[in-house]
Structure formats: C-alpha cells, structure tokens
Protein backbone atom coordinates (compact mmCIF):
# COMPACT_ATOMS: atom_id res chain seq x y z
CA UNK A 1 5.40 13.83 23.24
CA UNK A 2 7.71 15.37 19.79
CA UNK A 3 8.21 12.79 17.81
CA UNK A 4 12.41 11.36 17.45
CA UNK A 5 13.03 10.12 13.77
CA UNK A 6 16.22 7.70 13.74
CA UNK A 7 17.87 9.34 10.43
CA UNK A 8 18.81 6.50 8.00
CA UNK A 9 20.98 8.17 5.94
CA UNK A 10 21.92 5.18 3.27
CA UNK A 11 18.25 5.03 2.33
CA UNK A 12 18.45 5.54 -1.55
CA UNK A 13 15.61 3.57 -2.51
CA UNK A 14 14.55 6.77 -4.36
CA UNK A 15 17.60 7.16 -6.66
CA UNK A 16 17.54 7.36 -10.43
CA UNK A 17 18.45 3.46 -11.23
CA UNK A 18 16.18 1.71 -9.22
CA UNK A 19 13.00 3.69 -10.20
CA UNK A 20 14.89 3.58 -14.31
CA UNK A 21 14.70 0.01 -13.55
CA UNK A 22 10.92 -0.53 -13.05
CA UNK A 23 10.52 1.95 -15.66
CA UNK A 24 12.02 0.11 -18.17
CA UNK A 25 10.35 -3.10 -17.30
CA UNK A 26 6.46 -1.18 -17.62
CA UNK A 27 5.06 -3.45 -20.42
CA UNK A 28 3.75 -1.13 -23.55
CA UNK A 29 0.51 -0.08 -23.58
CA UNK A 30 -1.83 -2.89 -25.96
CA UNK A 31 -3.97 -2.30 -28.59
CA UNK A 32 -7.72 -2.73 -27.67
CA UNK A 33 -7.77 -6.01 -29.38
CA UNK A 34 -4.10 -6.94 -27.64
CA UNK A 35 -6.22 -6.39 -24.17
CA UNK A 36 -8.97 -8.48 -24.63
CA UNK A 37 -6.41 -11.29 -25.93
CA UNK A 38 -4.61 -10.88 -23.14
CA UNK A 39 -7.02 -10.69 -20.73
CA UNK A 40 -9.24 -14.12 -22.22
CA UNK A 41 -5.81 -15.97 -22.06
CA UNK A 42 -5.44 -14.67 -18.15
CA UNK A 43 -8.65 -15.79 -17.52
CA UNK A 44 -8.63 -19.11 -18.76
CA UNK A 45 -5.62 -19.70 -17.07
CA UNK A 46 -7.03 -19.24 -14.09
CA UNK A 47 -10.03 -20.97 -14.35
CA UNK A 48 -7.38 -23.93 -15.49
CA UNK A 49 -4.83 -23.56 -12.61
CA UNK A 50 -7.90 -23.01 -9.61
CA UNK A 51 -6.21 -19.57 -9.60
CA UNK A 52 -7.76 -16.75 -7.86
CA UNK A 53 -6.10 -13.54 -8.66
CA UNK A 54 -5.77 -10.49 -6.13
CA UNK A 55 -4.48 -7.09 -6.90
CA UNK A 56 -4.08 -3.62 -5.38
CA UNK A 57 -6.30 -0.55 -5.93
CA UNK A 58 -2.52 0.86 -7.95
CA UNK A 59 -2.20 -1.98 -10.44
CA UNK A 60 -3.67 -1.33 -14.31
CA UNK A 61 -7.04 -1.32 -14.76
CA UNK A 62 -6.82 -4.11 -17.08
CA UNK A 63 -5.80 -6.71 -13.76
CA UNK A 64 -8.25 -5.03 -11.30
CA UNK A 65 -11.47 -5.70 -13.89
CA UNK A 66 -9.76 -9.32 -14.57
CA UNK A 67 -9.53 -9.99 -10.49
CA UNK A 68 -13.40 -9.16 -10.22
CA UNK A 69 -14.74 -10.63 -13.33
CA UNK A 70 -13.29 -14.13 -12.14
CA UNK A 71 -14.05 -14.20 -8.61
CA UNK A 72 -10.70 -12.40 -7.36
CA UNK A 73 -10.51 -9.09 -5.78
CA UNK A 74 -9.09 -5.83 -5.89
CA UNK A 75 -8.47 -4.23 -2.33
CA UNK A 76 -5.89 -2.50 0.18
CA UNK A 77 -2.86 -4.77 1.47
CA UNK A 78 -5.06 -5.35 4.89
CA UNK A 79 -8.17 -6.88 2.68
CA UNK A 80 -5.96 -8.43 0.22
CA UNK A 81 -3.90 -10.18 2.91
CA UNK A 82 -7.32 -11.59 4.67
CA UNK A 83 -8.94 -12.39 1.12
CA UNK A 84 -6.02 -14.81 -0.28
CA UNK A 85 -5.82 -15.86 3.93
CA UNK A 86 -9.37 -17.20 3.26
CA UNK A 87 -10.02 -18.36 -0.32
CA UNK A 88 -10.35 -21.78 -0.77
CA UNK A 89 -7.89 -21.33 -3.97
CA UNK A 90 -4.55 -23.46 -3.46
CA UNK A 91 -3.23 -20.56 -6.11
CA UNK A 92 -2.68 -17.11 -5.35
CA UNK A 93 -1.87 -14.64 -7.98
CA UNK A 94 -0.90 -11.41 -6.53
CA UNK A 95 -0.96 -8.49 -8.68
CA UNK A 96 0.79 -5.53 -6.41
CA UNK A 97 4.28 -5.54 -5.19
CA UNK A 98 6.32 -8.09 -3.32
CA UNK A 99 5.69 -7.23 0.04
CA UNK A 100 1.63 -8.01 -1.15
CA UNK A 101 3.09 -11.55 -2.16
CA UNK A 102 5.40 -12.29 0.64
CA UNK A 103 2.03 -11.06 3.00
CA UNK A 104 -0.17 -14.04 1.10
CA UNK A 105 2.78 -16.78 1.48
CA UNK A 106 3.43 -16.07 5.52
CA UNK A 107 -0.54 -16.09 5.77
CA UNK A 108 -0.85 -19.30 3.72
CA UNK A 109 2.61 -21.48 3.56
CA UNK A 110 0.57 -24.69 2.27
CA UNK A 111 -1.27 -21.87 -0.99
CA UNK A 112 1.53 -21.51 -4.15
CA UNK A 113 1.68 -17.66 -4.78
CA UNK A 114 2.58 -16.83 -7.48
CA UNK A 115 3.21 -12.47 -8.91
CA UNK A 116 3.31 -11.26 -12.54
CA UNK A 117 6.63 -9.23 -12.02
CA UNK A 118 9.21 -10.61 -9.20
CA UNK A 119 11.09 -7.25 -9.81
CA UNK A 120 7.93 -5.42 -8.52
CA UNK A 121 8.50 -4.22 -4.92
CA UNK A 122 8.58 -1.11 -2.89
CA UNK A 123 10.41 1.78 -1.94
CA UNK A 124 9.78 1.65 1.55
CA UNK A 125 10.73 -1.96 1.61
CA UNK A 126 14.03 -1.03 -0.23
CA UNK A 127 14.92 1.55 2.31
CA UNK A 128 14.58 -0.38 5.52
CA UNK A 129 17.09 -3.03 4.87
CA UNK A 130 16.32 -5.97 7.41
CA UNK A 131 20.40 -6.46 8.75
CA UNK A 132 20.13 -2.60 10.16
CA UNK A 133 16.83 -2.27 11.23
CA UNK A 134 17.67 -5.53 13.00
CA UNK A 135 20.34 -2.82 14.94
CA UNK A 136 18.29 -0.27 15.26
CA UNK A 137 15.49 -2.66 17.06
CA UNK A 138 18.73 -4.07 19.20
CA UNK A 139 19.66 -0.58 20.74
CA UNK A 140 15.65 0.06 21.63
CA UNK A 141 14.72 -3.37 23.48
CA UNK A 142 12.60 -1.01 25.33
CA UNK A 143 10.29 -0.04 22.60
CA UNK A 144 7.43 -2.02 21.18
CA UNK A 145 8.01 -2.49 17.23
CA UNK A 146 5.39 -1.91 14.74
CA UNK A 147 6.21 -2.17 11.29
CA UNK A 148 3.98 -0.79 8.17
CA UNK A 149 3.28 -3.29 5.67
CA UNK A 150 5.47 -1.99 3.01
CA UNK A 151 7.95 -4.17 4.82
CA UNK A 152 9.87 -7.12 3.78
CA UNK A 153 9.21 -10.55 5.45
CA UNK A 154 12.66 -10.10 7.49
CA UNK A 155 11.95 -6.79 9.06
CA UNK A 156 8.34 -8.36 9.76
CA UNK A 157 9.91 -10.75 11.29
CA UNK A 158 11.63 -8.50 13.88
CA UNK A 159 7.97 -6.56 14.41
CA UNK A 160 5.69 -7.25 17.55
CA UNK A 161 2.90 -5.33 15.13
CA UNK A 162 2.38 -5.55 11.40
CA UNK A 163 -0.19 -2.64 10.42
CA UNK A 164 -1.38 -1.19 7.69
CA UNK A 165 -2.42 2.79 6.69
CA UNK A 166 -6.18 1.35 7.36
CA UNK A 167 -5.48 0.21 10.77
CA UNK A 168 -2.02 2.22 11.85
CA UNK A 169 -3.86 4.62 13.80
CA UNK A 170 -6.28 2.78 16.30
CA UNK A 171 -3.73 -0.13 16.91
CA UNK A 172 -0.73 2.63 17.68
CA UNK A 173 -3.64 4.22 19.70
CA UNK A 174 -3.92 0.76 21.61
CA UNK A 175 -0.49 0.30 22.38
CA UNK A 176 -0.29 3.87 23.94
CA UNK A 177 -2.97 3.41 26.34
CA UNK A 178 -1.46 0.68 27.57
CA UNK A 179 1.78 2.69 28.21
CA UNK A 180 3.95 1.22 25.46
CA UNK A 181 6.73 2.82 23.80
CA UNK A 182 6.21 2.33 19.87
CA UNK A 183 9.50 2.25 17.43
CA UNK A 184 8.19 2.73 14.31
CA UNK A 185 9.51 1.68 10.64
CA UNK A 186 9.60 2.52 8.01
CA UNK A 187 7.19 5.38 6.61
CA UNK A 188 8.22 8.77 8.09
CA UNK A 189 5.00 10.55 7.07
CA UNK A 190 2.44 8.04 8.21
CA UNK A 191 4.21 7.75 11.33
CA UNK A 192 4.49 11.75 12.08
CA UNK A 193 0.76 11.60 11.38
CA UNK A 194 -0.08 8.63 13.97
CA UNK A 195 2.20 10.62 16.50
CA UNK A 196 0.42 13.39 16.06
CA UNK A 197 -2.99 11.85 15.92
CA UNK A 198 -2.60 9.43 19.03
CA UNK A 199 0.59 11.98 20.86
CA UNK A 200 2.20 8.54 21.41
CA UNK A 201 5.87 8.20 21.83
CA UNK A 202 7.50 7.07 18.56
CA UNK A 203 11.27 6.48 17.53
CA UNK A 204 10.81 6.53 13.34
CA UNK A 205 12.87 4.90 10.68
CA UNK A 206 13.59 7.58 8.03
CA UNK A 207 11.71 6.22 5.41
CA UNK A 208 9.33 7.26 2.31
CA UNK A 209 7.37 6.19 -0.36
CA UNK A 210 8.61 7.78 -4.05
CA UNK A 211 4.93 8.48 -4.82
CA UNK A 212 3.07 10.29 -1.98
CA UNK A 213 6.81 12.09 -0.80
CA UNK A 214 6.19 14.07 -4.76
CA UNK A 215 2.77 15.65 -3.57
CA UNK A 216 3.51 19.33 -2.56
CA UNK A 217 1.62 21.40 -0.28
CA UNK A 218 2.01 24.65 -2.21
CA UNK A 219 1.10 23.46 -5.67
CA UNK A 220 -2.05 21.49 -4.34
CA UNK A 221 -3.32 24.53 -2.38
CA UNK A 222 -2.75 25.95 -5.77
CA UNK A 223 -5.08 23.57 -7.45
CA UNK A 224 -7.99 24.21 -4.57
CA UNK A 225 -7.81 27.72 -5.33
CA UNK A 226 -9.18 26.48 -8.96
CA UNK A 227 -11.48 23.87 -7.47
CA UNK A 228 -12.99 25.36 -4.66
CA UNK A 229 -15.89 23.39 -4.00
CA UNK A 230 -13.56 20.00 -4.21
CA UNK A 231 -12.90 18.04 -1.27
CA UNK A 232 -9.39 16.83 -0.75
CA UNK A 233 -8.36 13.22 -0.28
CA UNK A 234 -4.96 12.35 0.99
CA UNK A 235 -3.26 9.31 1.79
CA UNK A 236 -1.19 9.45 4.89
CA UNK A 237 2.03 8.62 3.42
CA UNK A 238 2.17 12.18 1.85
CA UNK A 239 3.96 15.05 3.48
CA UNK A 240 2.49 16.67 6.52
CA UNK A 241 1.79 20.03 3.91
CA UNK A 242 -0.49 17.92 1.82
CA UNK A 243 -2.07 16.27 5.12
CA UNK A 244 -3.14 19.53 6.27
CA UNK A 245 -5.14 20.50 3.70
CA UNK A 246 -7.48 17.21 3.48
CA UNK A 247 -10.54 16.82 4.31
CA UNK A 248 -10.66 12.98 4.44
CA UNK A 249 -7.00 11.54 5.33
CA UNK A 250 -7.15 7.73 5.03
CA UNK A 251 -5.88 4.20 3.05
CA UNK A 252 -6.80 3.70 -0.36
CA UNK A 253 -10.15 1.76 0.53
CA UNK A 254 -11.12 4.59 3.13
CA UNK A 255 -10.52 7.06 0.34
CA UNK A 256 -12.74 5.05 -2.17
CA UNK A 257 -15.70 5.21 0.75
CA UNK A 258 -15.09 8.62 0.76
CA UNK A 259 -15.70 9.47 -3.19
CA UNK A 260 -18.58 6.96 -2.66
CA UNK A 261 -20.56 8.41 0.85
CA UNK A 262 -19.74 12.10 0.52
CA UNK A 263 -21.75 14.64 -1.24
CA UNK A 264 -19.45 16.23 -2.86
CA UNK A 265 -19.15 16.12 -6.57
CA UNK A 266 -15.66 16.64 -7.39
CA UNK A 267 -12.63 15.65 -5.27
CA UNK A 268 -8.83 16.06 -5.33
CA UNK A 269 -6.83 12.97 -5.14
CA UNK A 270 -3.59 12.07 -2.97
CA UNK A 271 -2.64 9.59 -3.67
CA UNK A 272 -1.49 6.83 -6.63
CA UNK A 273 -3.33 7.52 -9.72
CA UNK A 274 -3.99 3.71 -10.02
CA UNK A 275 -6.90 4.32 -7.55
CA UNK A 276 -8.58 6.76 -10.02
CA UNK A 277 -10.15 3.44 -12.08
CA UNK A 278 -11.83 2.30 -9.49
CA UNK A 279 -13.34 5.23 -8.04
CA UNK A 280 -14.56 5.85 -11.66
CA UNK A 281 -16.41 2.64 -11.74
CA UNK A 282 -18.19 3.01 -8.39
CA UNK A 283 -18.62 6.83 -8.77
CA UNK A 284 -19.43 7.41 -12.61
CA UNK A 285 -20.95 10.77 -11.62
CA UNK A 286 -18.14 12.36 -9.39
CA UNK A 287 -15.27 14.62 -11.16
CA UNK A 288 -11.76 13.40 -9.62
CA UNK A 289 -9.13 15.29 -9.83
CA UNK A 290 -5.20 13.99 -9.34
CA UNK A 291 -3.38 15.90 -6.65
CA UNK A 292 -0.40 17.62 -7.67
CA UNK A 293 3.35 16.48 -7.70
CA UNK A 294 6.69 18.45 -7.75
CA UNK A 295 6.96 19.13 -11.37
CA UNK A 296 9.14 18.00 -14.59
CA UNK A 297 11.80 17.13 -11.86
CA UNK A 298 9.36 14.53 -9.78
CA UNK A 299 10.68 10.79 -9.17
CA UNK A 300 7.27 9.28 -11.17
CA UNK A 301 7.51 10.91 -14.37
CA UNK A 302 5.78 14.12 -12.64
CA UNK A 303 2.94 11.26 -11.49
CA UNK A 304 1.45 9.92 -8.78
CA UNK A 305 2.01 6.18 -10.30
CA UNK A 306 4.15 3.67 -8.67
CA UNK A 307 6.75 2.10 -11.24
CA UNK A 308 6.64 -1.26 -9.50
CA UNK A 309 2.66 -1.29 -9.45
CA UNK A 310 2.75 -0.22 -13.58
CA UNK A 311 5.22 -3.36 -13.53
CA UNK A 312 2.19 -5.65 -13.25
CA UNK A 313 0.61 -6.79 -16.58
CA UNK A 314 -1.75 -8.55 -18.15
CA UNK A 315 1.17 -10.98 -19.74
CA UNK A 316 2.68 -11.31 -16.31
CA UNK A 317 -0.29 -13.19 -14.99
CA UNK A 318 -0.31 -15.13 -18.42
CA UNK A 319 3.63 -15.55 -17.78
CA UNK A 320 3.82 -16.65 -14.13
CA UNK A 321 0.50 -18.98 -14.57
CA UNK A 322 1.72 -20.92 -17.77
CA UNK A 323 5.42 -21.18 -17.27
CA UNK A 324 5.74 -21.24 -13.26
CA UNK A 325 7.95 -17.93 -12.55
CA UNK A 326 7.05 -15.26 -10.47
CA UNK A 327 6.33 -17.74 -7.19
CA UNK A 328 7.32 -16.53 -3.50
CA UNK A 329 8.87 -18.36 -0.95
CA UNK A 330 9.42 -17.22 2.27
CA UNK A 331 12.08 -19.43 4.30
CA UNK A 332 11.59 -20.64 8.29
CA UNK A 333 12.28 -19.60 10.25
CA UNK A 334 11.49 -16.03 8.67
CA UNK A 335 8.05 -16.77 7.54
CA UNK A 336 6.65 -18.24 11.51
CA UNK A 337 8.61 -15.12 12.86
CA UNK A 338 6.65 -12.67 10.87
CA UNK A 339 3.73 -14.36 11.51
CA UNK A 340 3.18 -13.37 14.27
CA UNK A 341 2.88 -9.71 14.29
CA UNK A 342 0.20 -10.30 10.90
CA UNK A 343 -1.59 -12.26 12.74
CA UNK A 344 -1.81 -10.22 15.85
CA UNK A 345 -3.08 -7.35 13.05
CA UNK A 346 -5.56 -9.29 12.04
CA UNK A 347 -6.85 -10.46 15.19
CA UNK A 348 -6.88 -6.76 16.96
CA UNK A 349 -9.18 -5.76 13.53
CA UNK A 350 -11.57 -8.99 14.01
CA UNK A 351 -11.75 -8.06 17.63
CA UNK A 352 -12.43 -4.28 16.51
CA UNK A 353 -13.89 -3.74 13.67
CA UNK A 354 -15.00 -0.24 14.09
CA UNK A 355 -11.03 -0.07 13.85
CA UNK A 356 -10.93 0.19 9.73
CA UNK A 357 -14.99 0.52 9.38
CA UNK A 358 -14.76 4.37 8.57
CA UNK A 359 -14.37 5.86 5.70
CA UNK A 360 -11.18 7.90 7.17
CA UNK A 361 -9.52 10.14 9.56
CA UNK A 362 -11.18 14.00 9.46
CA UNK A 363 -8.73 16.69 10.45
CA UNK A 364 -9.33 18.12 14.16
CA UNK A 365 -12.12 15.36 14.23
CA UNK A 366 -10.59 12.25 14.27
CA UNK A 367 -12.31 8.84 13.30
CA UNK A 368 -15.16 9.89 11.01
C-alpha cells in the first residue's frame, strides 16, 4: 500500500522569523569560569527546590553533565517521559523543548514542571496546528490516529497513539496486523519510513523537522566517498536520500547504542549535533563525524542544531528555579484527553520491551 500524504500547505514553521527568533534568544557562549558558576548555582538550586532535572540528548553539554551529576538524566522523549513519570521529585526541570514539558505535566499533573526557555518548542509542533488537524482527523473517522511526540498537548489529545521515533515502528506494525487504518501526523519522513518498513496504510500530515529535512543525500554520499570505512547513522526524520544510505536508522538513544556496540571506529552522524557530546563521553575512542546539510543556504546556520534545543541554558535552569517562570500547565480537559494515547505508549513498550531494546532499524534487515 503507496503511502497518501494530506498536503498542509500553511505549514511555515520553517520560515525565516520563527527560527531568527530562537536564534536570537541562544544565550552567549560563557567563559570557563562563567560555566562552572553557572552550573554550581544550578545545582544548588536543585538540591534546594527537590528538583530533578531532565534533558534531551540535543540540549548543551553543559545541562546534560548537570542532569547526571545530580541524579537527573539525559535521554530520548520516550525515556525522559517515563523518568520524570517515575521520580519521586515533586519538581521537574525539563531541559528540551515544550512538547518534552507538556509530556512530563500530562504524565504527572500533581509534579510542578518547570523549562529553562518557554519559547523553546518545535517545528513539527508549530506546523500541525491543533484547530486543523482537529479537521483533518474529522474527515478520516475511519482511520486510527497516531501522533509523533513532537506534538502539542491538543493534537495529543485528538491521538488514539502517542509514539515516539524509538517505538513508531513496532507499534504502527501492531496496529496493521490488526487491520487498522493509521492517519499519521505530523513528521512526513518518519512516517514514509514506517510505511515503508511495516507497508501499512497511512494518510500523513505534511510535516518536517528544520534539522533532519537540511541533511542531503548527495552531499553525504559525498562525505562516504572520503570516509569509506565509516558507518552511517541516521535518524528517521531525515529525507528518504539520507535514509538509504544508513547503516543503522534509529532514535537518538538507538543511535548512541550503535556508536557504543558496533565495531566500527568512525561513524557519520544524522542527526542533531547535540547528540555528538554524549557519544563522546561513552565512546572516547570512536571518530564521529556530523552528516552533511544543504550548505550556506540551510535553515540551522548550515547545522544540524536545533535553535529551540540551543535555547536551553545553564541560566534558564537558574532562572525558572529561583524566580518561578518557565512552569507548564496543561488545562482539562486537554491534559486527561492526551493521556490517554501516552499512556497506551507506554503500556504497549512495558508489555514489549523487545519493542525499543535494539540498537536500531538495519536497512533490508529490519529490527537489529
């Protein structure tokens, strides 16, 4: 079964002001002696508060050590959402985008969650505005709708699934065996690659994120031509021309296992440079290599960096902890409604764990 992609054409969630925006709210770089201020104030405040602080593989490397070193931890939205789900903390700090934060407050409604940057959000969450997907589910009532995480609570709340990039393919695999009719939102790219993994029938929102739509095929078969022995890593939100050439395809913690089990010494990596830190950590030894994007003209500053992760600071977490700002709140009966579909996530990857266990999806192989 082809793929149909529903064609929303007033998507601009990739246009000059909104990604100028984040830009110009990217803290400046600190001095060495800035960071550890910084970092000592974060940390006390947390200690202080009965914080725990959470943050995404993309954020500055500054927030992922701080998450670790205080009992926190730094993971893919499907580990972060079960993390701040289980801590015993009454405090979340979120460090990641607002979709991340909005995840932790529909998870845990008594838990204050609180995000360095409010402004910090998504571009797939921009482009699938919840008032016309909320249409667009209305003219399908036959379909079965699973939403990526990159989602805002609203459109969650219109979702029978919530999945994310490590979990997409075995629970769209799921719903086709049992004869169901998926409508997908909002990545285009992950969900060409599920259809064409699983040969399910999807509808697909006409959606994509500003950092893995830059990576070009051409210019990254290019840079294997120079790296030969290199494996290639690629996220699944990237084009199907980058796809194609990977030898591991998988979310950000699959592509960490990947760096960490293979034998390879040098890899090529597609997907948001934020990742690179922590790979570095865990895999001193191994060469890494950032993927390619579409030149001087490319949305990210000719990057693979997300302007709403680089949003995320050190002083944000200082900010939002002594002052109060940054906290999300998610209204009923929105939060209950979206609800369910995380929670059905969660309990399909509890029941199968072999679901997300592997380090990724090999091409012509499948689960490896």
């Amino acid at each position: 079964m082809s793929q149909v992609l529903f064609d929303y054409t007033k998507q601009d969630a990739s246009g000059a002001s909104c990604t100028a925006h984040a830009w110009a709210k990217v803290p400046e770089p600190l001095s060495p002696s800035q960071r550890a201020d910084w970092k000592a104030r974060a940390a006390a405040l947390l200690k202080k508060h009965n914080a725990v602080l959470v943050a995404h593989y993309y954020v500055d490397g500054d927030l992922q050590d701080l998450a670790l070193e205080t009992g926190g931890c730094v993971a893919d939205s499907l580990e972060m959402a079960r993390f701040g789900r289980d801590h015993a903390s009454q405090t979340l700090v979120v460090a990641g985008v607002r979709f991340m934060g909005e995840s932790a407050k529909i998870l845990s409604p008594e838990k204050r969650v609180l995000m360095p940057d409010l402004d910090a959000t998504c571009s797939l969450d921009l482009g699938c505005p919840p008032d016309d997907f909320a249409r667009f589910c209305d003219a399908h009532p036959d379909r079965t709708v699973v939403v990526y995480a990159n989602t805002s609570a609203a459109v969650k709340a219109r979702a029978d699934w919530m999945v994310t990039s490590s979990c997409a393919l075995a629970i769209v695999n799921h719903l086709k065996e049992q004869g169901q009719k998926v409508l997908w939102a909002p990545d285009r790219h992950l969900g060409r690659y599920i259809q064409e993994q699983t040969g399910a029938d999807m509808l697909m929102w006409n959606g994509a994120c500003i950092v893995h739509d830059e990576f070009r095929g051409l210019e990254l078969d290019l840079l294997r031509k120079e790296h030969p022995g290199a494996k290639v890593l690629v996220h699944p939100e990237s084009p199907r021309s980058v796809v194609e050439q990977a030898d591991v395809v998988g979310s950000t913690s699959q592509l960490l296992n990947a760096v960490l089990k293979m034998d390879a010494q040098s890899f090529i990596v597609a997907t948001d440079n934020g990742i690179l830190h922590r790979m570095r950590q865990l895999a001193p030894g191994k060469t890494l290599i950032e993927a390619p994007t579409a030149g001087n003209s490319a949305t990210c500053k000719s990057c693979a960096h997300c302007p709403w992760m680089a949003m995320n600071a050190l002083q944000g977490v200082v900010a939002c902890l002594e002052q109060g700002t940054g906290e999300i709140l998610v209204d009923e009966p929105i939060r209950s409604q979206a609800l369910g579909c995380i929670d059905r996530m969660l309990d399909f990857v509890a029941r199968n764990p072999n679901a997300t266990a592997k380090p990724g999806f090999v091409k012509n192989i499948g689960a490896a």
